[in-house]
Protein backbone atom coordinates (compact mmCIF):
# COMPACT_ATOMS: atom_id res chain seq x y z
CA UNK A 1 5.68 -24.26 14.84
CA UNK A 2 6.77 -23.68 11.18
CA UNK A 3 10.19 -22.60 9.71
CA UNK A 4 8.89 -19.95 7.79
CA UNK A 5 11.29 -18.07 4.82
CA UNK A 6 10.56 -14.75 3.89
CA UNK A 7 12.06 -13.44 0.73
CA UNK A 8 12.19 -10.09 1.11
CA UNK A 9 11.60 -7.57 3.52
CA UNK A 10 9.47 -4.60 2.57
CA UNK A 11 6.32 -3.47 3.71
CA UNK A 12 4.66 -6.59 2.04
CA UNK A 13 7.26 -9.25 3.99
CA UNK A 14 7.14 -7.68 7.44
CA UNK A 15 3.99 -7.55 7.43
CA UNK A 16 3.58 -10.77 6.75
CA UNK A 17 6.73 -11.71 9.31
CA UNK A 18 4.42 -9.68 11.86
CA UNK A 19 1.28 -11.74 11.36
CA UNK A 20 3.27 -15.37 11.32
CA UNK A 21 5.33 -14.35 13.71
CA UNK A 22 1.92 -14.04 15.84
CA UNK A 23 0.53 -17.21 14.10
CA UNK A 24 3.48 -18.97 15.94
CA UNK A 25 5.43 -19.45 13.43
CA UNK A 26 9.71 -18.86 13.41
CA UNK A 27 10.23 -16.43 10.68
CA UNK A 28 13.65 -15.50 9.06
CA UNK A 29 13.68 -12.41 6.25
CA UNK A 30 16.31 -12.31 3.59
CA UNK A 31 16.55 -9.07 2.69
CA UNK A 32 18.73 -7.71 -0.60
CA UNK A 33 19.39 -4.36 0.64
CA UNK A 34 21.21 -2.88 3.93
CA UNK A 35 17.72 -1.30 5.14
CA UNK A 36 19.61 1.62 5.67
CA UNK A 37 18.42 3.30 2.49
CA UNK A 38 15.24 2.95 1.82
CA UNK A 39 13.28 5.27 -0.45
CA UNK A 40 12.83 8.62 0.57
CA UNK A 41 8.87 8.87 -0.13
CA UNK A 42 5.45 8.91 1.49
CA UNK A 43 3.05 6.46 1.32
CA UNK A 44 -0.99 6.87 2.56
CA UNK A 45 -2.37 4.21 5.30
CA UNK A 46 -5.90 4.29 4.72
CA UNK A 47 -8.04 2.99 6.90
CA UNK A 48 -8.30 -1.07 5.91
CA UNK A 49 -4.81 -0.66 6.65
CA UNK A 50 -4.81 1.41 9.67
CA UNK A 51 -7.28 -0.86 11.38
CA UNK A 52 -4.70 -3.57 11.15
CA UNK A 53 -1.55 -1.64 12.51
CA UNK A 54 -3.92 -0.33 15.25
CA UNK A 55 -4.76 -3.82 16.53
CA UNK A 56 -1.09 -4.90 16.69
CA UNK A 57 -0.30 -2.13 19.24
CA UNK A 58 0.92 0.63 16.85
CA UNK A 59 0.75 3.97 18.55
CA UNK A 60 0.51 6.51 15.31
CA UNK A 61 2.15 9.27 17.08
CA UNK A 62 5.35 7.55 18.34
CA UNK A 63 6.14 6.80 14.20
CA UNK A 64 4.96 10.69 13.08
CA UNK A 65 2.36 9.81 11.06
CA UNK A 66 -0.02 12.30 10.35
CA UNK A 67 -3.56 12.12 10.69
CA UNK A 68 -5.31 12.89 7.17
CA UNK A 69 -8.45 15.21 6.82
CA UNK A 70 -9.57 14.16 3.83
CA UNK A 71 -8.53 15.24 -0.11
CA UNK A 72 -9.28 18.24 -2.48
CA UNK A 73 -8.53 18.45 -6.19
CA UNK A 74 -7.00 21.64 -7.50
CA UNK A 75 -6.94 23.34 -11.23
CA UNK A 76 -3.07 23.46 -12.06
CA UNK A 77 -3.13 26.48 -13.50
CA UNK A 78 -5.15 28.32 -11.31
CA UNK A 79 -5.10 26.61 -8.05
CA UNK A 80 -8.87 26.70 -7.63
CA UNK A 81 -10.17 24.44 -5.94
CA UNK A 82 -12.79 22.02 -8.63
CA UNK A 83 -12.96 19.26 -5.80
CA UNK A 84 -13.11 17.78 -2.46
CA UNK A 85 -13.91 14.34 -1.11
CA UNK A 86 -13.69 13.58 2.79
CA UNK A 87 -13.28 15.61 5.14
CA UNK A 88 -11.59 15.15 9.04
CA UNK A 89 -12.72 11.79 10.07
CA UNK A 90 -14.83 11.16 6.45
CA UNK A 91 -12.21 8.27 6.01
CA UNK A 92 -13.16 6.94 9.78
CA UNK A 93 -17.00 7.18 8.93
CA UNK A 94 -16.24 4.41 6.06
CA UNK A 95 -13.18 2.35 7.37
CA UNK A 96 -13.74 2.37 11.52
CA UNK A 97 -10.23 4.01 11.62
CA UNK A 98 -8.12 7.18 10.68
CA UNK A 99 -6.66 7.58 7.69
CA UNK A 100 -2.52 8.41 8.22
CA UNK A 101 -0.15 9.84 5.84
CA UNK A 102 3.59 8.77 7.01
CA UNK A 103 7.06 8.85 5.41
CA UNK A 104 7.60 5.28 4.13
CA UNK A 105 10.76 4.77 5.89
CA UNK A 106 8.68 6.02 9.35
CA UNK A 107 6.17 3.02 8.01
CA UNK A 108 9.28 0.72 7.38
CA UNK A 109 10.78 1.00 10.13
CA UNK A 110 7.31 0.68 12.43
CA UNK A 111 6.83 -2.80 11.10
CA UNK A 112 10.21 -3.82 11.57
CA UNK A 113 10.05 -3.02 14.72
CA UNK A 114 6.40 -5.21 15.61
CA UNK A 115 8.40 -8.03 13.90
CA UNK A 116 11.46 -8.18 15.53
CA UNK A 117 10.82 -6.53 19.20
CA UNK A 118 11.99 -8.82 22.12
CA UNK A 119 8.35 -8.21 23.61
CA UNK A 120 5.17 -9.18 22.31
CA UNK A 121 3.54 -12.47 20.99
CA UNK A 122 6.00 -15.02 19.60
CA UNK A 123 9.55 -15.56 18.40
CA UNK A 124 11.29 -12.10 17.19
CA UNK A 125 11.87 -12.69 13.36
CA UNK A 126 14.95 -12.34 12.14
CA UNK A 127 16.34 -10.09 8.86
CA UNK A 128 19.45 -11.15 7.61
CA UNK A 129 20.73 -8.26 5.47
CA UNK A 130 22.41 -8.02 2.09
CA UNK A 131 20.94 -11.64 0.95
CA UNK A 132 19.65 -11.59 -2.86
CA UNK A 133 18.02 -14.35 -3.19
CA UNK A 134 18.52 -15.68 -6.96
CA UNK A 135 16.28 -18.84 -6.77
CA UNK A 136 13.48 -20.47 -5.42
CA UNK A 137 12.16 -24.30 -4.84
CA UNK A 138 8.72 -24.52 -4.21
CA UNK A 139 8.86 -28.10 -4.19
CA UNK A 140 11.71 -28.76 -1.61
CA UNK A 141 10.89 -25.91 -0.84
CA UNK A 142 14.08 -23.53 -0.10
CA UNK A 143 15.55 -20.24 -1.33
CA UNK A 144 19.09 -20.01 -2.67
CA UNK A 145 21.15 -16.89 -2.85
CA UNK A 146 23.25 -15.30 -5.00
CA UNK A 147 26.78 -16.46 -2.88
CA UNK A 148 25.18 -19.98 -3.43
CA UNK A 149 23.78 -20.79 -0.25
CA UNK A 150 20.90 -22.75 0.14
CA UNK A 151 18.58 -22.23 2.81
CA UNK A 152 15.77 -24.85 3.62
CA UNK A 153 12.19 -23.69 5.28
CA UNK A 154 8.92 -25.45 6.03
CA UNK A 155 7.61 -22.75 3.17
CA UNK A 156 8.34 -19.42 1.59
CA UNK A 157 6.73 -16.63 1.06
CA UNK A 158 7.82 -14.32 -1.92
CA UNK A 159 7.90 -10.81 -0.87
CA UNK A 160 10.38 -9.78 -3.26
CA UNK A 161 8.43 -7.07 -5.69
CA UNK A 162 7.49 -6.40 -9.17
CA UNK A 163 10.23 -8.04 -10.69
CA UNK A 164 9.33 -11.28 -8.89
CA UNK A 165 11.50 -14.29 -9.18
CA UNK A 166 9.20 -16.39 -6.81
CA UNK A 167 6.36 -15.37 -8.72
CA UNK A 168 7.99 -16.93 -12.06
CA UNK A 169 8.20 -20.02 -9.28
CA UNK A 170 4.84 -20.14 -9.04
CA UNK A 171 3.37 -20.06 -12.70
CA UNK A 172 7.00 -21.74 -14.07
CA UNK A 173 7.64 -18.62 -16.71
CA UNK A 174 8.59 -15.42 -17.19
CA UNK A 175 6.13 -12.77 -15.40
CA UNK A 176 6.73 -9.58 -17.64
CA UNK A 177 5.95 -6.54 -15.80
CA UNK A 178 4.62 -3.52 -18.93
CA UNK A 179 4.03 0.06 -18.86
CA UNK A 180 0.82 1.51 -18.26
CA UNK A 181 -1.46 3.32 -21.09
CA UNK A 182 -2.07 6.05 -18.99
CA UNK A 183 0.77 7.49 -16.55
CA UNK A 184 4.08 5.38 -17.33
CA UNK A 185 6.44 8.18 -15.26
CA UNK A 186 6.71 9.08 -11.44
CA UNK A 187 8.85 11.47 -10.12
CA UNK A 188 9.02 11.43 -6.00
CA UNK A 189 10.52 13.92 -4.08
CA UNK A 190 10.17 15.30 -0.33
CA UNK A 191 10.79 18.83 0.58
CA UNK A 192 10.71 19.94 4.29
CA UNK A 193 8.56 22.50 5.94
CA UNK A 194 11.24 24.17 7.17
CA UNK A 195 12.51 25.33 3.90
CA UNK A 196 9.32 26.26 2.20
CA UNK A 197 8.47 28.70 5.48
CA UNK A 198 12.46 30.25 4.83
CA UNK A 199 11.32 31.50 1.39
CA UNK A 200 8.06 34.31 1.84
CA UNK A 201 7.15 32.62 -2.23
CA UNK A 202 6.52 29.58 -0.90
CA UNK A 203 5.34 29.64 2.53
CA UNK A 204 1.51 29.76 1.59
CA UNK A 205 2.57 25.92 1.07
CA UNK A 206 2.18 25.10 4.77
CA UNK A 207 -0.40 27.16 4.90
CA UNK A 208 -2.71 25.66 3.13
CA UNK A 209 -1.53 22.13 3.90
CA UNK A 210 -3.86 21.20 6.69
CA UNK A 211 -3.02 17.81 6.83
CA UNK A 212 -4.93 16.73 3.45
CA UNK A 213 -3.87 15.08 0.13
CA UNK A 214 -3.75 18.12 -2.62
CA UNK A 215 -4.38 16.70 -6.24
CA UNK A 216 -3.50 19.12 -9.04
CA UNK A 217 -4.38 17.18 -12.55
CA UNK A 218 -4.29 18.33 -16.13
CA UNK A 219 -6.35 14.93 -17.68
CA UNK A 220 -5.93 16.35 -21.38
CA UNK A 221 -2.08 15.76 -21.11
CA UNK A 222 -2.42 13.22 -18.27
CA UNK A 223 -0.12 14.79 -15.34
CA UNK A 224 -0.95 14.77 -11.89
CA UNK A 225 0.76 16.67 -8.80
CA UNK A 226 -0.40 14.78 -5.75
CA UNK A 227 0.82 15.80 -2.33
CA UNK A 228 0.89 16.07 1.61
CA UNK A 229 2.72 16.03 4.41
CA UNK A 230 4.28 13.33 6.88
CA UNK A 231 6.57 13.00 9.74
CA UNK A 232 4.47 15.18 12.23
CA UNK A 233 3.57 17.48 9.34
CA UNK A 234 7.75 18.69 8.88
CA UNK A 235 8.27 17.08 5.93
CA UNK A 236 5.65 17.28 2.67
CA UNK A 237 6.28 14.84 0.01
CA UNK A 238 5.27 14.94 -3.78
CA UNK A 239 4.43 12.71 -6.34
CA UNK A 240 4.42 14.02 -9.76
CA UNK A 241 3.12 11.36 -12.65
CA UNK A 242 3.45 12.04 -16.40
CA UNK A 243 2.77 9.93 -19.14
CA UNK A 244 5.79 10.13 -22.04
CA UNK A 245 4.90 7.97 -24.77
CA UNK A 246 8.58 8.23 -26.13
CA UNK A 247 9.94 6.94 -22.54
CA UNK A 248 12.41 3.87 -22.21
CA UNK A 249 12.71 3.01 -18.55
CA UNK A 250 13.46 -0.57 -17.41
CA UNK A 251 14.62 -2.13 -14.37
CA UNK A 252 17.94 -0.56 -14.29
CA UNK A 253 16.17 2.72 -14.06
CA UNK A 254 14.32 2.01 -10.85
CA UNK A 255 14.90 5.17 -8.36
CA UNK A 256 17.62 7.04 -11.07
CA UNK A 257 18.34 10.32 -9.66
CA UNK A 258 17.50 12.78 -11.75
CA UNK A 259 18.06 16.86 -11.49
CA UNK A 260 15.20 19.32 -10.26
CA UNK A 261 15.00 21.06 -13.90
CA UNK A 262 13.86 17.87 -15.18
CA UNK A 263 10.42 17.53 -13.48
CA UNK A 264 10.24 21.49 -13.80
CA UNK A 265 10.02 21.21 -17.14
CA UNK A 266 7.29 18.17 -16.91
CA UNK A 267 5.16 21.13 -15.11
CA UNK A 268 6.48 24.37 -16.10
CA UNK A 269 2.97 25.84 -17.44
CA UNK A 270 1.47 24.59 -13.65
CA UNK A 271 0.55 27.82 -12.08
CA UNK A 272 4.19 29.99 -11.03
CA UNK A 273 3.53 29.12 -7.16
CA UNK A 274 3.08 25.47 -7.69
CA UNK A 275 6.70 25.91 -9.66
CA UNK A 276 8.72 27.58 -6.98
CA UNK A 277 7.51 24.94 -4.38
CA UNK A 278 8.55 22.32 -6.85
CA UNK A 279 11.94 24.08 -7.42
CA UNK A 280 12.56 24.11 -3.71
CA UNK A 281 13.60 20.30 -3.83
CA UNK A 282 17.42 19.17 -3.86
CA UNK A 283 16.64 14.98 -4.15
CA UNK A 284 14.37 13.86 -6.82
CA UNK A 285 13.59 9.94 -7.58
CA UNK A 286 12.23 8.67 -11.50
CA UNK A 287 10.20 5.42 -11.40
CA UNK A 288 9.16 3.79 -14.05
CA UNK A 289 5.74 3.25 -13.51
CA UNK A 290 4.72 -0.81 -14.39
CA UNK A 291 2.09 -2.96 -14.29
CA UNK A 292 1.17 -6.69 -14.07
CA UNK A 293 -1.81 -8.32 -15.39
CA UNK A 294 -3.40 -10.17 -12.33
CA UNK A 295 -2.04 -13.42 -11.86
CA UNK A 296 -3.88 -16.77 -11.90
CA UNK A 297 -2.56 -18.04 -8.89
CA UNK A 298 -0.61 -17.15 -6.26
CA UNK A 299 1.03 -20.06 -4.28
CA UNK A 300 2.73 -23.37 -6.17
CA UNK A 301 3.96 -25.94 -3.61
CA UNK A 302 4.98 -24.65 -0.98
CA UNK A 303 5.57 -21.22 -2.18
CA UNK A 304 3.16 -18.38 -1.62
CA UNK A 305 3.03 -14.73 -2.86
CA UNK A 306 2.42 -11.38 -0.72
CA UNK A 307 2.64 -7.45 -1.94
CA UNK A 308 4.02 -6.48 -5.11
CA UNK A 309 5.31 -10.30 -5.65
CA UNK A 310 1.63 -11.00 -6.44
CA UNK A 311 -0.45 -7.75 -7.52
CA UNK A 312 1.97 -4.49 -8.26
CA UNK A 313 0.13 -1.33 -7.91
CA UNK A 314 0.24 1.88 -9.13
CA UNK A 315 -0.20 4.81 -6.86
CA UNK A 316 -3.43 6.06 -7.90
CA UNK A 317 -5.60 4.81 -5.17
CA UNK A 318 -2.99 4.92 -2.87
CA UNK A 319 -3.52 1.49 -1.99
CA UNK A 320 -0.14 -0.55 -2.55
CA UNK A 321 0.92 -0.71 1.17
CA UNK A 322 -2.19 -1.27 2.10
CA UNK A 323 -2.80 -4.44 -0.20
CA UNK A 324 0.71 -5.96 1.39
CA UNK A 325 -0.15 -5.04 4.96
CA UNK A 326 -4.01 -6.97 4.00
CA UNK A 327 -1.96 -9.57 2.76
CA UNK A 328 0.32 -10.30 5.56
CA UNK A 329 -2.59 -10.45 8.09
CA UNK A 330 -4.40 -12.74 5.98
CA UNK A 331 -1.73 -15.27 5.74
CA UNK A 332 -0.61 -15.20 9.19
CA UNK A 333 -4.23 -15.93 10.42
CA UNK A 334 -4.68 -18.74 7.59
CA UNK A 335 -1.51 -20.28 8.66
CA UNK A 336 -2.90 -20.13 12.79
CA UNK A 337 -2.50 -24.01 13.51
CA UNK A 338 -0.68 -25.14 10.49
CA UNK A 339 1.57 -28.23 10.93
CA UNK A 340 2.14 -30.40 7.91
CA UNK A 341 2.67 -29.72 4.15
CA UNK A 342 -1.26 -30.71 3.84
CA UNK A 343 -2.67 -28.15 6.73
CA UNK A 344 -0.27 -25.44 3.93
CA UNK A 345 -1.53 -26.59 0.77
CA UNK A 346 -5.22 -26.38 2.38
CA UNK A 347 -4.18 -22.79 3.70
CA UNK A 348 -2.55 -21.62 0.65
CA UNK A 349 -6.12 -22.07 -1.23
CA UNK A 350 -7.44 -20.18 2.09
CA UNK A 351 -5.62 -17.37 2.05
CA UNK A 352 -6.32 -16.84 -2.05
CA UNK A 353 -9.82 -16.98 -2.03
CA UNK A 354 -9.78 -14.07 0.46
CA UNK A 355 -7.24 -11.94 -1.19
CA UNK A 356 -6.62 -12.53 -4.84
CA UNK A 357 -10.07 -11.49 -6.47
CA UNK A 358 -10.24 -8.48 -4.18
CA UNK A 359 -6.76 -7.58 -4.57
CA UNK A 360 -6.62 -7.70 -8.36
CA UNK A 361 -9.69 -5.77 -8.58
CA UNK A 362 -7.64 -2.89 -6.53
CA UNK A 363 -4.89 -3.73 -8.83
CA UNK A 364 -7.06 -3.24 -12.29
CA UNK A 365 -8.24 -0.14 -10.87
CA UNK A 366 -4.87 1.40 -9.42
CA UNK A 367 -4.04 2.34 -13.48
CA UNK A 368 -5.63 5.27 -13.87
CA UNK A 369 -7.55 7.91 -11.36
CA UNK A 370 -10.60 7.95 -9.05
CA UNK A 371 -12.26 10.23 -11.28
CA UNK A 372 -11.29 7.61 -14.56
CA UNK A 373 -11.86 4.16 -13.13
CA UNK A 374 -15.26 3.79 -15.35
CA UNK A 375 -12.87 3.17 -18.38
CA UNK A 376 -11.82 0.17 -16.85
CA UNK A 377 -15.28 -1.78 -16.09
CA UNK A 378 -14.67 -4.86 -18.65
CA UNK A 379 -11.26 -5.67 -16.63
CA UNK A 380 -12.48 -6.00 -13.20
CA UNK A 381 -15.27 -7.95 -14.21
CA UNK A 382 -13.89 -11.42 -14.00
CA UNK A 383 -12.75 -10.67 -10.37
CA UNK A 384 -15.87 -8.57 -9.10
CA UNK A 385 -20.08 -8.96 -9.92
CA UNK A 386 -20.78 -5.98 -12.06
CA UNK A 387 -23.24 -4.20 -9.53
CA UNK A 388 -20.29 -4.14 -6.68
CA UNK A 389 -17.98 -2.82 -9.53
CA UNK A 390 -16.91 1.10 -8.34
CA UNK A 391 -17.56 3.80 -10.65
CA UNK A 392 -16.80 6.99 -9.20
CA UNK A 393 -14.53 8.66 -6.25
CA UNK A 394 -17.34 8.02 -3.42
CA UNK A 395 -17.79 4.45 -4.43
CA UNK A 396 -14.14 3.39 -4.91
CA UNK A 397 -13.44 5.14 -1.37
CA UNK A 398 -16.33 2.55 -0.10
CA UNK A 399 -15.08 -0.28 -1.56
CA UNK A 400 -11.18 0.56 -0.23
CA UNK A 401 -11.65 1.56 3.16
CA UNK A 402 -15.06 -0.38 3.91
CA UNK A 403 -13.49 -4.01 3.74
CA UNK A 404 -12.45 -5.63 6.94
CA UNK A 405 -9.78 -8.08 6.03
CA UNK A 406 -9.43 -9.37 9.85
CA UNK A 407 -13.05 -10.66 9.42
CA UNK A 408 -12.71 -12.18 6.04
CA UNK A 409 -9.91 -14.02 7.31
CA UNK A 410 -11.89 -15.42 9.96
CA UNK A 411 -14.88 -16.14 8.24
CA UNK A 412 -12.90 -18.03 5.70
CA UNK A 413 -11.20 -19.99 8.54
CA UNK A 414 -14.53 -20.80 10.14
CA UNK A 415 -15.73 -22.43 7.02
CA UNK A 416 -12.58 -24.39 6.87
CA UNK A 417 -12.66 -25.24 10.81
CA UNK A 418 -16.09 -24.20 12.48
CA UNK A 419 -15.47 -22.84 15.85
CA UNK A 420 -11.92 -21.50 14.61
CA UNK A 421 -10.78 -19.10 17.07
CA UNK A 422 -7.68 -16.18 17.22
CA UNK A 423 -5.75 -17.08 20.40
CA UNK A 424 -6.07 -13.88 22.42
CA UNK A 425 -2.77 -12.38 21.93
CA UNK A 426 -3.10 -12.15 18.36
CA UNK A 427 -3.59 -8.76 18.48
CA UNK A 428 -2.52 -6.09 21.28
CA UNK A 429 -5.55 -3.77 20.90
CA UNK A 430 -9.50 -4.46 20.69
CA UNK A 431 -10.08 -4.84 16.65
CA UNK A 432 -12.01 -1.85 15.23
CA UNK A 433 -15.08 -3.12 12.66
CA UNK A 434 -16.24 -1.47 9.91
CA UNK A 435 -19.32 0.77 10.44
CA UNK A 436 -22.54 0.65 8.54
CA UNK A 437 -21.88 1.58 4.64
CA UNK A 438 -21.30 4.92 4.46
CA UNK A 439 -21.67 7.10 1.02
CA UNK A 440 -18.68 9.94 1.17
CA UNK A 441 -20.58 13.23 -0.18
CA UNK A 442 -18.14 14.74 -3.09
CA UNK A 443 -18.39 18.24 -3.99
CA UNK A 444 -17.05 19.77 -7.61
CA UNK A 445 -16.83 23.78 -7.29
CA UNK A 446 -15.15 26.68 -8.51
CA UNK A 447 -12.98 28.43 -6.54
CA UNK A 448 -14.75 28.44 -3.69
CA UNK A 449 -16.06 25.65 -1.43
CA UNK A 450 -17.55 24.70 1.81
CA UNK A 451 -15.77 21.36 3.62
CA UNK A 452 -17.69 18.11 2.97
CA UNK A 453 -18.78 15.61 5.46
CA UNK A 454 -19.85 11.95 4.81
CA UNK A 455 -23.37 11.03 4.66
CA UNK A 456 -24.26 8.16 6.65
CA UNK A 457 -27.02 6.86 9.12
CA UNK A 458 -24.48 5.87 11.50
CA UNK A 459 -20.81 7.26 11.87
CA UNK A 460 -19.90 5.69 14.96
CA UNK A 461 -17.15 3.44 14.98
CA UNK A 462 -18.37 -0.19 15.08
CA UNK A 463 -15.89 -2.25 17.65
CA UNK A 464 -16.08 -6.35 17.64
CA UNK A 465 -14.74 -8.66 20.27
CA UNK A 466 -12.53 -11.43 18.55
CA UNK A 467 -13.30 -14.63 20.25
């Protein structure tokens, strides 16, 4: 058993604290914040994600997520419909499993709970609270906090976000995070069901909902209004995302509060209805949208990288969670067996070659739209052969959803140790493969349009034994 440090505990460190924790590893989490805040926001869990949860035991419908029926692209200023891709159970043709739209605290606090629950596989991790951690040592390797205290592990894992101390650790420099060329603005808000149905001007919002994601996008001025619902369909949440060349945000402007007139006036000339709805909401959050170049490596010593720590996202391929849930499986299974600071250093390399290139090809492509992502061929090369590179919607839905990063993990093991094995309570639930490739049809319209399946020679879901 390994002492295992956490800094950080997110989506991106309990996820990993779930998978270690299973590994048989002690975990402890050091946390900055109370947990008793955390951003009011949706987040999607697509399938490559959902296959994960799903084989740890996660029931979706005791958190409230939603299950999603697929996406549709909307005019702004006319609401007609110019697009849909997926349908019910498209994203399960591709993936092997549903696609779930959830409130991120609902997410939060589901993988909180597989790490730190009494039962199951294991030794309950443990989150201390209100612990900023200032420093790390990859070399010792410890973590030491911002009261002074030094706390000693077997290794770390930096889970602690964009602005990444660990990962300035692990390349010795400054990591500067930049703003994006494309949307540099994102304005997050959630406004419940119940008072969009009270108004008779906005209750064609629910309505229409249906459990998909709604994209309204004006390229020429690149804004986007993306939204759904969560929490058992009572609560829908919105992402609006701008690009404002004159714009000054920083750190210090991470989750500012800002007033409802301001991101009325970002989409005033949307179509009147799309206003009202927008007007309806009394809390809304300004990021500042940044990026990362990918790094060269992600682990130094005995200090290794997960989530935003290692490859920040931006949200449009909905992938972010996702990439820090991958992660956290990943490591856990490369660190099945681990014992000295030689088995680390040998599982370290593991656990990069399966996630880094793959990861930072998500990342490259995560700056600009599924409808875009052919502007941005040159950059993913070095991480991704050129006839695997995505080009369009269909084909970057294929590539996200169609990877099974259980399997990876093992293959990569087995190469390490033939005849490596998962002990059998590594996951609660039989694993869920991925099925035969499957193309996801994508229809551009007018105003009116027939649902879209996925075409495919095989939709059934494709279930493996783990042995």
């Amino acid at each position: 058993m390994l002492h295992i440090v956490i800094a950080g505990a997110g989506i991106a460190g309990l996820a990993a604290a779930v998978s270690l924790r299973r590994a048989g590893h002690h975990v402890r989490l050091y946390e900055q914040s109370s947990l008793n805040n955390e951003v009011g926001a949706a987040i999607t869990i697509p399938p490559n994600a959902s296959r994960i949860l799903l084989a740890w035991g996660v029931r979706p419908q005791d958190w409230g997520f939603v299950l999603a029926e697929g996406a549709s692209g909307y005019d702004p200023f006319t609401m007609e419909k110019t697009m849909d891709f997926g349908s019910k159970g498209s994203a399960e043709a591709i993936g092997g499993a549903p696609m779930y739209l959830s409130h991120r605290v609902d997410l939060h606090n589901c993988l909180q709970w597989l790490a730190t629950r009494e039962q199951g596989p294991g030794v309950p991790a443990k989150i201390h609270r209100q612990s900023n951690v200032a420093a790390f040592d990859p070399e010792a390797p410890s973590i030491t906090l911002r009261n002074g205290e030094v706390i000693h592990a077997d290794l770390i894992v930096g889970a602690d976000g964009v602005h990444s101390r660990a990962a300035e650790a692990v390349l010795q420099h400054k990591v500067e995070a930049i703003a994006p060329q494309h949307s540099n603005i994102c304005y997050r808000f959630l406004i419940p069901a119940s008072v969009l149905e009270e108004d008779p001007e906005t209750r064609h919002w629910n309505i229409a909902n249906r459990s998909r994601i709604r994209v309204f996008s004006h390229n020429d001025t690149q804004r986007r209004l993306v939204t759904y619902a969560c929490r058992d369909n009572t609560v829908h949440n919105f992402v609006g995302l701008i690009y404002d060349e004159s714009a000054r945000l920083d750190a210090e402007d991470w989750q500012a509060s800002v007033k409802v007139d301001e991101i009325v006036d970002r989409f005033k000339d949307f179509h009147p209805d799309i206003v009202k709805v927008i007007r309806k909401a009394k809390d809304v959050k300004r990021w500042p949208l940044l990026y990362r170049y990918p790094l060269k490596t992600w682990h130094k010593d005995m200090l290794v990288l997960v989530g935003d720590a290692a490859h920040p996202m931006l949200p449009h391929q909905g992938q972010g969670g996702a990439q820090s849930i991958e992660d956290g499986l990943v490591l856990g299974i490369s660190m099945l067996g681990a014992r000295s600071r030689n088995d680390i250093e040998s599982r370290f390399g593991i656990y990069q070659d399966v996630r880094r290139d793959r990861a930072s090809v998500i990342q490259i492509l995560s700056n600009i739209g599924q409808d875009l992502v052919q502007q941005l061929q040159n950059e993913v090369l070095p991480y991704l052969d050129k006839d695997k590179i995505p080009t369009d919607p269909a084909q970057i839905q294929q590539f996200n959803f169609g990877h099974d990063a259980i399997q990876a993990a093992l293959e990569a093991m087995r190469r390490h140790e033939p005849g490596f094995t998962l002990p059998a309570n590594f996951f609660d639930e039989k694993v869920v493969g991925v099925p035969p490739k499957t193309v996801l049809a994508v229809h551009r319209t007018g105003a009116s349009l027939p649902q879209c399946g996925s075409a495919t020679t095989d939709t059934g879901r494709a279930a493996v034994e783990i042995s």
